[in-house]
PDB file of N, CA and C in Angstrom:
ATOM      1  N   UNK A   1      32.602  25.156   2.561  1.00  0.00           N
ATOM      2  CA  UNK A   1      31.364  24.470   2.879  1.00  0.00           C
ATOM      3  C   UNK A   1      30.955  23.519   1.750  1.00  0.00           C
ATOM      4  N   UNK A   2      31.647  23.658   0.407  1.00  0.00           N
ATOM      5  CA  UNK A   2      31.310  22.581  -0.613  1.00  0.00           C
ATOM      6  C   UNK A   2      31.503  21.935  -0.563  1.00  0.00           C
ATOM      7  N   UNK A   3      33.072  21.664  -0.138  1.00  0.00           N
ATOM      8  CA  UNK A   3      33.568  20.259   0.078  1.00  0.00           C
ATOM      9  C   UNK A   3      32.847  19.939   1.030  1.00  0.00           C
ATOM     10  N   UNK A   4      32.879  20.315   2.332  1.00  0.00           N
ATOM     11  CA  UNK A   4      32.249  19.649   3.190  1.00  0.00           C
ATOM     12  C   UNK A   4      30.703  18.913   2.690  1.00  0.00           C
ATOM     13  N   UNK A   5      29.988  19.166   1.672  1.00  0.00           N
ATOM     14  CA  UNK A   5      29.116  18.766   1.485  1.00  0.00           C
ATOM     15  C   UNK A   5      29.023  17.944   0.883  1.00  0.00           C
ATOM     16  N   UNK A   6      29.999  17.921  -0.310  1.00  0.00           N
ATOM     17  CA  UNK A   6      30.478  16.669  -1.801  1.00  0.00           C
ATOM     18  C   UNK A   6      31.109  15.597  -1.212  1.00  0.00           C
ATOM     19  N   UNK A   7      31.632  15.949   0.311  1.00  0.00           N
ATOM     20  CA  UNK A   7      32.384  14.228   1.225  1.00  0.00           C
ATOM     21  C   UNK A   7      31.144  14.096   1.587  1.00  0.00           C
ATOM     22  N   UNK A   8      30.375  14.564   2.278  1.00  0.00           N
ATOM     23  CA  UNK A   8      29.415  13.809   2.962  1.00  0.00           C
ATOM     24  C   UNK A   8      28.380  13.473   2.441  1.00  0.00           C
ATOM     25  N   UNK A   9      27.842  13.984   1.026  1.00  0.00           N
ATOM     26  CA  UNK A   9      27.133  12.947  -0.148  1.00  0.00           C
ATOM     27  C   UNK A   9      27.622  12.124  -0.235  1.00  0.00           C
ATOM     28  N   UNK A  10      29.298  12.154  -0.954  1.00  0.00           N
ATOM     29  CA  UNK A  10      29.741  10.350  -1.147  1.00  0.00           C
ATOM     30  C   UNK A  10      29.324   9.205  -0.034  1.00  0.00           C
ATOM     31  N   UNK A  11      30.312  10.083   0.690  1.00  0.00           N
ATOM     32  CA  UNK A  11      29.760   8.871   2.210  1.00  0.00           C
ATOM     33  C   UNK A  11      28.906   8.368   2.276  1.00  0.00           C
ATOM     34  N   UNK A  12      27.418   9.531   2.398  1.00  0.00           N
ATOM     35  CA  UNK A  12      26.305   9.035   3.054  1.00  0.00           C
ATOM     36  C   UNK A  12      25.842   7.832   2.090  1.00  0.00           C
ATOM     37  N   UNK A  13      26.210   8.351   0.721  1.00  0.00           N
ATOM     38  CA  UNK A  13      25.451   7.495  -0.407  1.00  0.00           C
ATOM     39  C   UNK A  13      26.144   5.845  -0.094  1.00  0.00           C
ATOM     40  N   UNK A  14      27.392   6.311   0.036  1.00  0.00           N
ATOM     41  CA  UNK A  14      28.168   4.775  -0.112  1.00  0.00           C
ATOM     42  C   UNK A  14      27.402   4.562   1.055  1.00  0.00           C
ATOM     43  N   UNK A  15      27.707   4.423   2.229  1.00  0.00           N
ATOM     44  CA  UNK A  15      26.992   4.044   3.322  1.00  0.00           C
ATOM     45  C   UNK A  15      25.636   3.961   3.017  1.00  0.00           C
ATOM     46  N   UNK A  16      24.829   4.348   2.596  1.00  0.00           N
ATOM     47  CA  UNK A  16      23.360   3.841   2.394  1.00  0.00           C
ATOM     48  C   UNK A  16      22.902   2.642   1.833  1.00  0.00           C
ATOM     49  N   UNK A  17      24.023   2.713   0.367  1.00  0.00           N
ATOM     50  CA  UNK A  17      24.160   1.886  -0.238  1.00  0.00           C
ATOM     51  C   UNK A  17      24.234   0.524   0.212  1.00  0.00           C
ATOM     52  N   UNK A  18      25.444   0.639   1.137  1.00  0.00           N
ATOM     53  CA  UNK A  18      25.581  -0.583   1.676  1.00  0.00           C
ATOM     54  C   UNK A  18      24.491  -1.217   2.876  1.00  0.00           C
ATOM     55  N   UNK A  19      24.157  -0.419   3.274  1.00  0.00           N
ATOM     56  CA  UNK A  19      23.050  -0.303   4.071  1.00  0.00           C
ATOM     57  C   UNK A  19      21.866  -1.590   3.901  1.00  0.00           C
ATOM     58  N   UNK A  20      21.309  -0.927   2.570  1.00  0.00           N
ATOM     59  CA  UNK A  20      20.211  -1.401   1.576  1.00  0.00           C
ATOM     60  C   UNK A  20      20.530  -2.179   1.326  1.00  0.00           C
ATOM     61  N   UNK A  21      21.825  -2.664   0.650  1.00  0.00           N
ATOM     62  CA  UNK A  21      22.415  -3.995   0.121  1.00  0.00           C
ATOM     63  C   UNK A  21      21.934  -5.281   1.376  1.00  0.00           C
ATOM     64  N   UNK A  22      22.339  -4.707   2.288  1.00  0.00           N
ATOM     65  CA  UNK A  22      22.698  -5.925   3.459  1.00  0.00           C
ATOM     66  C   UNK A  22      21.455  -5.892   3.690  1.00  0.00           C
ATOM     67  N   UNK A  23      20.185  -5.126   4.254  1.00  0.00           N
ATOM     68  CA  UNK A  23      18.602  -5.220   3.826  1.00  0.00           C
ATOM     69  C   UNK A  23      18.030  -6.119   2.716  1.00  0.00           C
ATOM     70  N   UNK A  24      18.391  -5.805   1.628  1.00  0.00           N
ATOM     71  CA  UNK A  24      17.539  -6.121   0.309  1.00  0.00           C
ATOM     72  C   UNK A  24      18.535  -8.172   0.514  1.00  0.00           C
ATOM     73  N   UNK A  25      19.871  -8.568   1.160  1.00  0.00           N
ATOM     74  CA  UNK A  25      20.149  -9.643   1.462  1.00  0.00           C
ATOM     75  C   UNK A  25      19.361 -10.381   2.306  1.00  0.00           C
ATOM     76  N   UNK A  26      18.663  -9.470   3.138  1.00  0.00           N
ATOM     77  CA  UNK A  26      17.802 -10.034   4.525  1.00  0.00           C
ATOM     78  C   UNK A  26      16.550 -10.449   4.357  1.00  0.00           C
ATOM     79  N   UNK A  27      16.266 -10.021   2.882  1.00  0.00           N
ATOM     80  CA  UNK A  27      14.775  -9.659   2.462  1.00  0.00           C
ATOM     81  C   UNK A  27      13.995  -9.245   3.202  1.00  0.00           C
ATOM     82  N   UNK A  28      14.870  -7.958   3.171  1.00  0.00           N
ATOM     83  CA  UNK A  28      13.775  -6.886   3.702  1.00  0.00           C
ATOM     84  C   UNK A  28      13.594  -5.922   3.126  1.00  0.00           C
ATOM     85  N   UNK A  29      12.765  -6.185   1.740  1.00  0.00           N
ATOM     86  CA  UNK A  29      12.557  -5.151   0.547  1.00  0.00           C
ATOM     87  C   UNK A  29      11.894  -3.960   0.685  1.00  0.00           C
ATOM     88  N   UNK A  30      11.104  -3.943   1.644  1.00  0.00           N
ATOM     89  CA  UNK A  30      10.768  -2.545   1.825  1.00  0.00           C
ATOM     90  C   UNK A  30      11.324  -1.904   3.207  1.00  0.00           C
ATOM     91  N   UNK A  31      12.120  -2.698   3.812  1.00  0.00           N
ATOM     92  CA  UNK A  31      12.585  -1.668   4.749  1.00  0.00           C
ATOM     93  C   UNK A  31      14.519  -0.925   4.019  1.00  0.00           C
ATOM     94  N   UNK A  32      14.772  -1.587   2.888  1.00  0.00           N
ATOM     95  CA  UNK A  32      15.455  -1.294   1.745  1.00  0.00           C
ATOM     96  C   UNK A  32      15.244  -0.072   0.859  1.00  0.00           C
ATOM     97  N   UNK A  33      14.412   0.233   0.529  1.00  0.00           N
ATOM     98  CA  UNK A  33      13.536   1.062  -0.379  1.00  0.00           C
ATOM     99  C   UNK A  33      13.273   1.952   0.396  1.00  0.00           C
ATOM    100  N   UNK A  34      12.748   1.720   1.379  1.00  0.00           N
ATOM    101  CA  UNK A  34      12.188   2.777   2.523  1.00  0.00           C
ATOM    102  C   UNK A  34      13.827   3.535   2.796  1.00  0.00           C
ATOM    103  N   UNK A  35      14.547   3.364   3.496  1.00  0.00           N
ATOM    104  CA  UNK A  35      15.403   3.740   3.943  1.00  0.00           C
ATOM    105  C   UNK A  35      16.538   4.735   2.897  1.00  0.00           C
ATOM    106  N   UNK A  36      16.740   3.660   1.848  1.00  0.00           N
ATOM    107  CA  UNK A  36      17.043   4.515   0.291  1.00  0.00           C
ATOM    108  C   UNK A  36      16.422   5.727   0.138  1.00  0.00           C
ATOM    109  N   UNK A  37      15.219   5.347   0.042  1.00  0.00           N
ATOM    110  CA  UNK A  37      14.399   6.655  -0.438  1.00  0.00           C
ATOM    111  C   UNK A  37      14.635   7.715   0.637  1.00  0.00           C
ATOM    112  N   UNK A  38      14.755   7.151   1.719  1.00  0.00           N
ATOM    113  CA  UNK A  38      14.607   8.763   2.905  1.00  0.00           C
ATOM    114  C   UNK A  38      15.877   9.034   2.686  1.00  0.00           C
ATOM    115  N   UNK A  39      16.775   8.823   2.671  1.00  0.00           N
ATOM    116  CA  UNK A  39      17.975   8.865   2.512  1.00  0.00           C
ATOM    117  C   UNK A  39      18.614  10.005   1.670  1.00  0.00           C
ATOM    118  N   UNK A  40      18.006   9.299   0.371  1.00  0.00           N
ATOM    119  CA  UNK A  40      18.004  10.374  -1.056  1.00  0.00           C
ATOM    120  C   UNK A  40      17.277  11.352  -0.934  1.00  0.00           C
ATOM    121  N   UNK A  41      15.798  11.376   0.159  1.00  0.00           N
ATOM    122  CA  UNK A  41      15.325  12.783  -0.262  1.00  0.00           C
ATOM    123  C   UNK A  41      15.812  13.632   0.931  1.00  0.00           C
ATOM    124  N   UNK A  42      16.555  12.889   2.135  1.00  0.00           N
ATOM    125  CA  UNK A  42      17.300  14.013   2.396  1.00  0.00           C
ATOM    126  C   UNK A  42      18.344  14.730   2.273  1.00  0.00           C
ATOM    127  N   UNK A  43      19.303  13.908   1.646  1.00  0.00           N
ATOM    128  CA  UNK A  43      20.596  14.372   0.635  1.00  0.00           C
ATOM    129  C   UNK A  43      19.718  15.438  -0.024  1.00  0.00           C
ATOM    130  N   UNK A  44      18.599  15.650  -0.880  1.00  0.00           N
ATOM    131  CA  UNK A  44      18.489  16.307  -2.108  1.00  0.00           C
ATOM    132  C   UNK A  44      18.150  17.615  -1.040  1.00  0.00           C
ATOM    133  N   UNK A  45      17.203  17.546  -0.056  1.00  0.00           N
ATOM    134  CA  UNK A  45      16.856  18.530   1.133  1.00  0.00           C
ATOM    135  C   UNK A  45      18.248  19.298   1.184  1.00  0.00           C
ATOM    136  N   UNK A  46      19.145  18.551   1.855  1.00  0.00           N
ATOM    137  CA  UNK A  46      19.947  19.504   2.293  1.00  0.00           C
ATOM    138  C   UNK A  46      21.064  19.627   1.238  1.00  0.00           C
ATOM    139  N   UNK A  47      21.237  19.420  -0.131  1.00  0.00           N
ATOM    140  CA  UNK A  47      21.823  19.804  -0.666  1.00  0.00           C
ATOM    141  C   UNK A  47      21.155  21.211  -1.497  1.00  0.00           C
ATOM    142  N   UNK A  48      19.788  21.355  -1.302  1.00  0.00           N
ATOM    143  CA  UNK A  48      18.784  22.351  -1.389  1.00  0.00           C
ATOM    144  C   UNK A  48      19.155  23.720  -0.464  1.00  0.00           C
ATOM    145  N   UNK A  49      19.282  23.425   1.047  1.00  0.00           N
ATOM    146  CA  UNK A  49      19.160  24.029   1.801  1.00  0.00           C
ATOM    147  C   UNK A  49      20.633  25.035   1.497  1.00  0.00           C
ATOM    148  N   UNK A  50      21.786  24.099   1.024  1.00  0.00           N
ATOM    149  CA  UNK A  50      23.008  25.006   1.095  1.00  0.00           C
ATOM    150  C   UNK A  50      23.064  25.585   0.017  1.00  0.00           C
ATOM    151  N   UNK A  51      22.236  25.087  -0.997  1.00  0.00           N
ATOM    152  CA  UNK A  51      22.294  26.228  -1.962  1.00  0.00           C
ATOM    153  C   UNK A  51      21.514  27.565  -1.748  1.00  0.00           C
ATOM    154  N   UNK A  52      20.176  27.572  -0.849  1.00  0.00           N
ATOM    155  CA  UNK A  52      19.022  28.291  -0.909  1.00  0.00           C
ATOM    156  C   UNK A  52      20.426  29.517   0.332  1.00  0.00           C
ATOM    157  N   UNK A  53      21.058  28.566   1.276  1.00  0.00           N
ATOM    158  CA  UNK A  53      21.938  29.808   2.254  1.00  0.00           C
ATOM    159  C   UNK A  53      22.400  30.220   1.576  1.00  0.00           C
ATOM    160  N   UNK A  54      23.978  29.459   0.504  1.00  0.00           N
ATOM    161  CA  UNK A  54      24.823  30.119   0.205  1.00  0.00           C
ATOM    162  C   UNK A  54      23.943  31.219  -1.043  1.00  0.00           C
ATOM    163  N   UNK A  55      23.442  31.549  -1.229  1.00  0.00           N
ATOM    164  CA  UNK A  55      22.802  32.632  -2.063  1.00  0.00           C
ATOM    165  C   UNK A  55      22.252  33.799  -1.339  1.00  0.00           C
ATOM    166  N   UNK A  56      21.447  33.054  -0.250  1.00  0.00           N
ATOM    167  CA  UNK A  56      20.898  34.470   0.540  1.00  0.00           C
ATOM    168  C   UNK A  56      21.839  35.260   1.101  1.00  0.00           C
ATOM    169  N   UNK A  57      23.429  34.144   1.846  1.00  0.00           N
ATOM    170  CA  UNK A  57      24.153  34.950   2.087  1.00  0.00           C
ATOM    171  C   UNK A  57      24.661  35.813   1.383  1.00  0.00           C
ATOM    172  N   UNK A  58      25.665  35.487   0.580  1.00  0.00           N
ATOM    173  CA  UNK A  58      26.684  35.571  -0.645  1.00  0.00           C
ATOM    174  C   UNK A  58      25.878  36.607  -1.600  1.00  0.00           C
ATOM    175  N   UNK A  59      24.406  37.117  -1.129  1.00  0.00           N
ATOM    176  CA  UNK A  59      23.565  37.872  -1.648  1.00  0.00           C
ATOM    177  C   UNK A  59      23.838  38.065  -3.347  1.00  0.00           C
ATOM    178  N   UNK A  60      23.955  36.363  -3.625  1.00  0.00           N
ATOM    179  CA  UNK A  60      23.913  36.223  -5.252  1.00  0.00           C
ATOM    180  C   UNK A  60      22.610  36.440  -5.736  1.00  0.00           C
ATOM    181  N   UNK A  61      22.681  35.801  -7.024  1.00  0.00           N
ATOM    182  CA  UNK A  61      21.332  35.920  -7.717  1.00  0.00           C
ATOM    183  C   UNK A  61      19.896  36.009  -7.314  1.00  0.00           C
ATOM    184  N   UNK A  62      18.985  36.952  -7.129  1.00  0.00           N
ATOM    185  CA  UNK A  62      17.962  36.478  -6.564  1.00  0.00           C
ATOM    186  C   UNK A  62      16.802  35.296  -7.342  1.00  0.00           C
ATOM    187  N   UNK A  63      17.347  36.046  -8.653  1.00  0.00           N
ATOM    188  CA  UNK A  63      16.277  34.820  -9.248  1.00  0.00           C
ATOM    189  C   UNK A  63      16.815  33.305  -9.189  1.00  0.00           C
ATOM    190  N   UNK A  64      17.941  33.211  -9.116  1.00  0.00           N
ATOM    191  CA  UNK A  64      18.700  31.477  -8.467  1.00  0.00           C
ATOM    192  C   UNK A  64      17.532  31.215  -7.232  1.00  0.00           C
ATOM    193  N   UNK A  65      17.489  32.186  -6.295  1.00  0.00           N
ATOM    194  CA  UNK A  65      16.964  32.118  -4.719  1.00  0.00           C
ATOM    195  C   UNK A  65      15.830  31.179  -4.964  1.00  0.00           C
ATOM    196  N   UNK A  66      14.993  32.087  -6.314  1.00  0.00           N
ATOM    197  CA  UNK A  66      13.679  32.088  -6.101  1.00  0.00           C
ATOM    198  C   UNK A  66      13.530  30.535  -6.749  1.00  0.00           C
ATOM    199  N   UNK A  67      14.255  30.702  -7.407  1.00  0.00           N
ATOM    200  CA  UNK A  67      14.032  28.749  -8.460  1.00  0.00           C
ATOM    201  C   UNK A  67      14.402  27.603  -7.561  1.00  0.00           C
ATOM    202  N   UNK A  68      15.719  28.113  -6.435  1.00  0.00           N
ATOM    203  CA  UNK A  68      15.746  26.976  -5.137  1.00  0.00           C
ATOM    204  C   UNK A  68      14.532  26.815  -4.572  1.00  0.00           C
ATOM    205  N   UNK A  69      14.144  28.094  -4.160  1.00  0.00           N
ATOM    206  CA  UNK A  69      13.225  27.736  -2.684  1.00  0.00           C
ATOM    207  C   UNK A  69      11.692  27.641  -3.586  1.00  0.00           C
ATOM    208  N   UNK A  70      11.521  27.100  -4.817  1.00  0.00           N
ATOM    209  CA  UNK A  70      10.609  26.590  -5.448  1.00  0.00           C
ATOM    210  C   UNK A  70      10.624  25.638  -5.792  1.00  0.00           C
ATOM    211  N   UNK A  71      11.842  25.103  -6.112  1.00  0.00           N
ATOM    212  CA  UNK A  71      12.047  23.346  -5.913  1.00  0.00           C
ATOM    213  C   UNK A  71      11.942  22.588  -4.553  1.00  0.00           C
ATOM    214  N   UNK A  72      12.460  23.572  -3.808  1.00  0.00           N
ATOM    215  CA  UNK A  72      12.959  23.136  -2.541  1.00  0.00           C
ATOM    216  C   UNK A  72      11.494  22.508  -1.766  1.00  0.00           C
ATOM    217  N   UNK A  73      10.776  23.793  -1.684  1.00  0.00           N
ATOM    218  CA  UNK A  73       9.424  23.430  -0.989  1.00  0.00           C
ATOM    219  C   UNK A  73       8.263  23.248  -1.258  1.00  0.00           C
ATOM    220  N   UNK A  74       7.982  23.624  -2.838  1.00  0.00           N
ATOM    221  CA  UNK A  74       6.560  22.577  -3.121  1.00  0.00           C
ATOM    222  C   UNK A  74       6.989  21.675  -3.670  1.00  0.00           C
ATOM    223  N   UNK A  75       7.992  21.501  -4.359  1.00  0.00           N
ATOM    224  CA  UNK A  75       7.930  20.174  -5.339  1.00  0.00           C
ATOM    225  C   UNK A  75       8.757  19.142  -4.129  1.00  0.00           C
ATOM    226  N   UNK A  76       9.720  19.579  -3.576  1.00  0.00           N
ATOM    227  CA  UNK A  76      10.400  18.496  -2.841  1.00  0.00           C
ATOM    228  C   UNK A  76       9.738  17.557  -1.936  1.00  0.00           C
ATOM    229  N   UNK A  77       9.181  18.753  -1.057  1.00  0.00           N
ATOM    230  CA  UNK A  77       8.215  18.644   0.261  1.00  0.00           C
ATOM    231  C   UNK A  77       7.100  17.994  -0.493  1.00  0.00           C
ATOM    232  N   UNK A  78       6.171  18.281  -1.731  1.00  0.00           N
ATOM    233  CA  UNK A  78       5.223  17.690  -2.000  1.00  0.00           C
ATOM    234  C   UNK A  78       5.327  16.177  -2.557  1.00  0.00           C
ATOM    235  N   UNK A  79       6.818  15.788  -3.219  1.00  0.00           N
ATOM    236  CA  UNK A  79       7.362  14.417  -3.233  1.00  0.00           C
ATOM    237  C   UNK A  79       7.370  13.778  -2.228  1.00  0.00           C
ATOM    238  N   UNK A  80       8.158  14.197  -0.435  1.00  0.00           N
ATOM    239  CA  UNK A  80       7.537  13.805   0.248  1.00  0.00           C
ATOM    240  C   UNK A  80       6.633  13.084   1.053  1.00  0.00           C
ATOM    241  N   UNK A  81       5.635  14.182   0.681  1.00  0.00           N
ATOM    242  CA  UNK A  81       3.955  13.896   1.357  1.00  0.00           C
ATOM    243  C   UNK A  81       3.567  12.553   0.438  1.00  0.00           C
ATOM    244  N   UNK A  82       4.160  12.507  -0.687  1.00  0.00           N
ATOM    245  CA  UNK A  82       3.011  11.557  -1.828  1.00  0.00           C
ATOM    246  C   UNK A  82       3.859  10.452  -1.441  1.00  0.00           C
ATOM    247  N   UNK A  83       5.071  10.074  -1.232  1.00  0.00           N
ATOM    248  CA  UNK A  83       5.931   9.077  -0.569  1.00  0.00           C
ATOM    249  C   UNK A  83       5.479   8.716   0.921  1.00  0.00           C
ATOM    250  N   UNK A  84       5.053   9.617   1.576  1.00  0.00           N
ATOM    251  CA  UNK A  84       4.571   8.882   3.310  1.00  0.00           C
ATOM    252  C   UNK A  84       2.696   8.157   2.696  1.00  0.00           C
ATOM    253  N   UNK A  85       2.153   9.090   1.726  1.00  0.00           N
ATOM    254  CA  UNK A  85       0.449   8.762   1.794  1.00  0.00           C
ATOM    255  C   UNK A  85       0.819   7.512   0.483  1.00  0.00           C
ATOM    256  N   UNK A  86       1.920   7.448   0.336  1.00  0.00           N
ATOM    257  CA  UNK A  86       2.009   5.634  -1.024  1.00  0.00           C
ATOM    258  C   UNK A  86       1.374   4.635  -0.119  1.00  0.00           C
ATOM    259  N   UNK A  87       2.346   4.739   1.119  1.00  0.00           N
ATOM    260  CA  UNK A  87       2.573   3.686   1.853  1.00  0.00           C
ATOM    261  C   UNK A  87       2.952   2.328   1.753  1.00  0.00           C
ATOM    262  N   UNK A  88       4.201   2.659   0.801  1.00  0.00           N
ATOM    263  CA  UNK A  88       5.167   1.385  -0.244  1.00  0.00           C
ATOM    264  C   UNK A  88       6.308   1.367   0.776  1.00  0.00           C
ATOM    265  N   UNK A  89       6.635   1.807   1.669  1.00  0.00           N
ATOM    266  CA  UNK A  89       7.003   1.624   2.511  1.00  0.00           C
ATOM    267  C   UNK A  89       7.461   1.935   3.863  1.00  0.00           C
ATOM    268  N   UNK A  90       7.854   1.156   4.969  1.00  0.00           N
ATOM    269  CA  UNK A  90       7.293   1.210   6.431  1.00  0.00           C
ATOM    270  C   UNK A  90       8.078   2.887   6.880  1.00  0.00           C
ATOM    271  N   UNK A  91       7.389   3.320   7.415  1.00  0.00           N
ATOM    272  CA  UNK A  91       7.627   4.712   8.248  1.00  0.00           C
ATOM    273  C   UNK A  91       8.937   4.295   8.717  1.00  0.00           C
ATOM    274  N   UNK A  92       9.002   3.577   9.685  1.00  0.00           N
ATOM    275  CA  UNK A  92      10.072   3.626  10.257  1.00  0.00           C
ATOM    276  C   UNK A  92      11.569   3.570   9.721  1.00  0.00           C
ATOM    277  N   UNK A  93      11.453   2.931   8.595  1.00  0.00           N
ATOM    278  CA  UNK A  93      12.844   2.816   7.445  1.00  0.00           C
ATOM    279  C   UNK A  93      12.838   4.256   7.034  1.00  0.00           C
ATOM    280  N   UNK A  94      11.828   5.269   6.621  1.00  0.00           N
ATOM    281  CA  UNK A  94      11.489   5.775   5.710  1.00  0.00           C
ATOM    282  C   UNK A  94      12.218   7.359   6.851  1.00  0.00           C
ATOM    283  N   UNK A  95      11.966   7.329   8.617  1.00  0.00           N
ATOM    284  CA  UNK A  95      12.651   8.036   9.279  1.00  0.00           C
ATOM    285  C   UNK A  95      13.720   7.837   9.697  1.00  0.00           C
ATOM    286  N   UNK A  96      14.206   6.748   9.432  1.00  0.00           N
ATOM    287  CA  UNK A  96      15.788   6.231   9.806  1.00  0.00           C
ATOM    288  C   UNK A  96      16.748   6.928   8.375  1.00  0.00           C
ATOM    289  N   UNK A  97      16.004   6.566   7.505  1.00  0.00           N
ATOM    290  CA  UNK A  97      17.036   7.102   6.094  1.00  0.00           C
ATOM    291  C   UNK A  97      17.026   8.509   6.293  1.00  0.00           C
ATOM    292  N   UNK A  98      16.677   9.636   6.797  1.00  0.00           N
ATOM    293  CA  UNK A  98      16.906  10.683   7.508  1.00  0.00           C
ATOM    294  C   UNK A  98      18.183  11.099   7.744  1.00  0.00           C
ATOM    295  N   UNK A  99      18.385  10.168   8.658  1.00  0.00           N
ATOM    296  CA  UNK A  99      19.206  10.624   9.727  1.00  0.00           C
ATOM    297  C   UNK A  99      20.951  10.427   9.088  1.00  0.00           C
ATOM    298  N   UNK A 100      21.460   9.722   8.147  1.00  0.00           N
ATOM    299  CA  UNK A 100      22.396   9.616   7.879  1.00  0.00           C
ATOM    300  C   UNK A 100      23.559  10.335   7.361  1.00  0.00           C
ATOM    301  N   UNK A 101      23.025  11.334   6.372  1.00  0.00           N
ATOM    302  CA  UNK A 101      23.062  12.455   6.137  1.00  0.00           C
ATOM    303  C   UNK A 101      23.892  13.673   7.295  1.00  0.00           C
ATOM    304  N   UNK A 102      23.225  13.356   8.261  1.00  0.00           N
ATOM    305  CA  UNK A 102      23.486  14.372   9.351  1.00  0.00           C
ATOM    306  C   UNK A 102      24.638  13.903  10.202  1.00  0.00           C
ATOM    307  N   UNK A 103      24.692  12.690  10.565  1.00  0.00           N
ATOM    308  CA  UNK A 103      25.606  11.508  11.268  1.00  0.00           C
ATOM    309  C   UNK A 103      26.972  12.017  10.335  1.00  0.00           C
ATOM    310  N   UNK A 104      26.871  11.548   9.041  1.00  0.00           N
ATOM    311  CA  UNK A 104      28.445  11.556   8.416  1.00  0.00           C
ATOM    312  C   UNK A 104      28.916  13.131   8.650  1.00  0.00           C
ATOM    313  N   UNK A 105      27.750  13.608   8.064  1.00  0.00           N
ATOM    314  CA  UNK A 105      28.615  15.252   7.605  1.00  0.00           C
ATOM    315  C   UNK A 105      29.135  15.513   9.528  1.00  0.00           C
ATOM    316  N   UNK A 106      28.664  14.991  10.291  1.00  0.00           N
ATOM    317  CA  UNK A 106      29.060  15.472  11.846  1.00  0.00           C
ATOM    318  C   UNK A 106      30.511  14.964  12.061  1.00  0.00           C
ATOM    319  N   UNK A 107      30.649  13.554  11.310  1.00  0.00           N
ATOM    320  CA  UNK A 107      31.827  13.006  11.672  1.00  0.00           C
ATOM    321  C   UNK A 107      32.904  13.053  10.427  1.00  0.00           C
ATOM    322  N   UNK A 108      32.341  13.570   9.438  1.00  0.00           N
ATOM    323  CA  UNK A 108      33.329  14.488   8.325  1.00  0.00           C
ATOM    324  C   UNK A 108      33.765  15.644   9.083  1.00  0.00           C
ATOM    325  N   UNK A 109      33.281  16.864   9.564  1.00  0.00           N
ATOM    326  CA  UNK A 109      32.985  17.942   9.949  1.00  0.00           C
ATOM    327  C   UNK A 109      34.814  17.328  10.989  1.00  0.00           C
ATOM    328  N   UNK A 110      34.135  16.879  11.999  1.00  0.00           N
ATOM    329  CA  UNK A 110      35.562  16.250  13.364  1.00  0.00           C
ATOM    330  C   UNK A 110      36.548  15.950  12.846  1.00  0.00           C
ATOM    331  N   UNK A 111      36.471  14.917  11.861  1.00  0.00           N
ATOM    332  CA  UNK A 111      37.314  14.310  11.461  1.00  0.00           C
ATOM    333  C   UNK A 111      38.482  14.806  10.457  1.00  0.00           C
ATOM    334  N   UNK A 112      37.809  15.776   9.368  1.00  0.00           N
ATOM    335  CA  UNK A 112      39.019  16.178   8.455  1.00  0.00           C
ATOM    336  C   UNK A 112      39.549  17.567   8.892  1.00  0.00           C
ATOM    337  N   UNK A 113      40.756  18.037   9.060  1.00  0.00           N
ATOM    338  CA  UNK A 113      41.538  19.050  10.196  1.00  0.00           C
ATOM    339  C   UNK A 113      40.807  20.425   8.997  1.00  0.00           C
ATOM    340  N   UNK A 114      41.026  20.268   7.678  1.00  0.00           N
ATOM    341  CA  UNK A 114      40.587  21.504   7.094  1.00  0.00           C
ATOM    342  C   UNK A 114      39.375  22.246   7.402  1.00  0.00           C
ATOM    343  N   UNK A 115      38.327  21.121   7.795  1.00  0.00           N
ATOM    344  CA  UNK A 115      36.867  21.715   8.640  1.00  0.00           C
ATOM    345  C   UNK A 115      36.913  22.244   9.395  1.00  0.00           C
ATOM    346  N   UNK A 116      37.935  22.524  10.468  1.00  0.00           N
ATOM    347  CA  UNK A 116      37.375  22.442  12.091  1.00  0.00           C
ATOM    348  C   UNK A 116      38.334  23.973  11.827  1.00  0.00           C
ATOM    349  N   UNK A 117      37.266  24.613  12.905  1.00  0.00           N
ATOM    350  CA  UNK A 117      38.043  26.205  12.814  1.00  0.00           C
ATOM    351  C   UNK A 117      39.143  26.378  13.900  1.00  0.00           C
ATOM    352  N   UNK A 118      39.708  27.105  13.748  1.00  0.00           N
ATOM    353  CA  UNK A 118      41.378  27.179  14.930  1.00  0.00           C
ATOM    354  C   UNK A 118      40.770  27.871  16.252  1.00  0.00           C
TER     355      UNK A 118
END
């Protein structure tokens, strides 16, 4: 499940990257920024989330648990909230950078034969 996660950071990032690039060409600076930013805070989300599982499962450390799911949900979630109430940039970039994240790792997941179970 690591790898699967360390391809689909690169990806998503390169792909965002380029994303923004071809935006920030269009001058469209905040739908650039916007999209970046959602982007990155959902990479950091769900690179949160597999750490906060693989622990509960793997019934490792609890005090690891407790320092994830304390980053995870006031400080992350409260970065967030202070990013939608800025209003530096448009919602709609800001729910599209979301989604990318989820898109690659789906078509990492299909695509490389070591993922897919027999």
């Amino acid at each position: 499940m690591d790898e699967l996660l360390k391809k689909s950071v690169k990806y998503t990032s390169c792909l965002v990257l380029g994303v923004s690039l071809v935006l920030v060409l269009m001058n469209k600076l905040s739908w650039a920024g916007g999209f970046l930013v959602g982007s990155f805070w959902a990479i950091a989300d769900m690179m949160l989330t597999f750490k906060v599982l693989k622990i509960a499962i793997l019934k490792e450390d609890r005090k690891k648990l407790f320092v994830f799911l304390l980053v995870k949900f006031p400080v992350l979630y409260l970065i967030g909230i202070l990013i939608l109430i800025s209003k530096k940039f448009a919602l709609t970039s800001l729910l599209l950078g979301l989604f990318p994240i989820f898109i690659v790792m789906g078509i990492v997941r299909i695509c490389t034969p070591s993922f897919r179970t027999s």
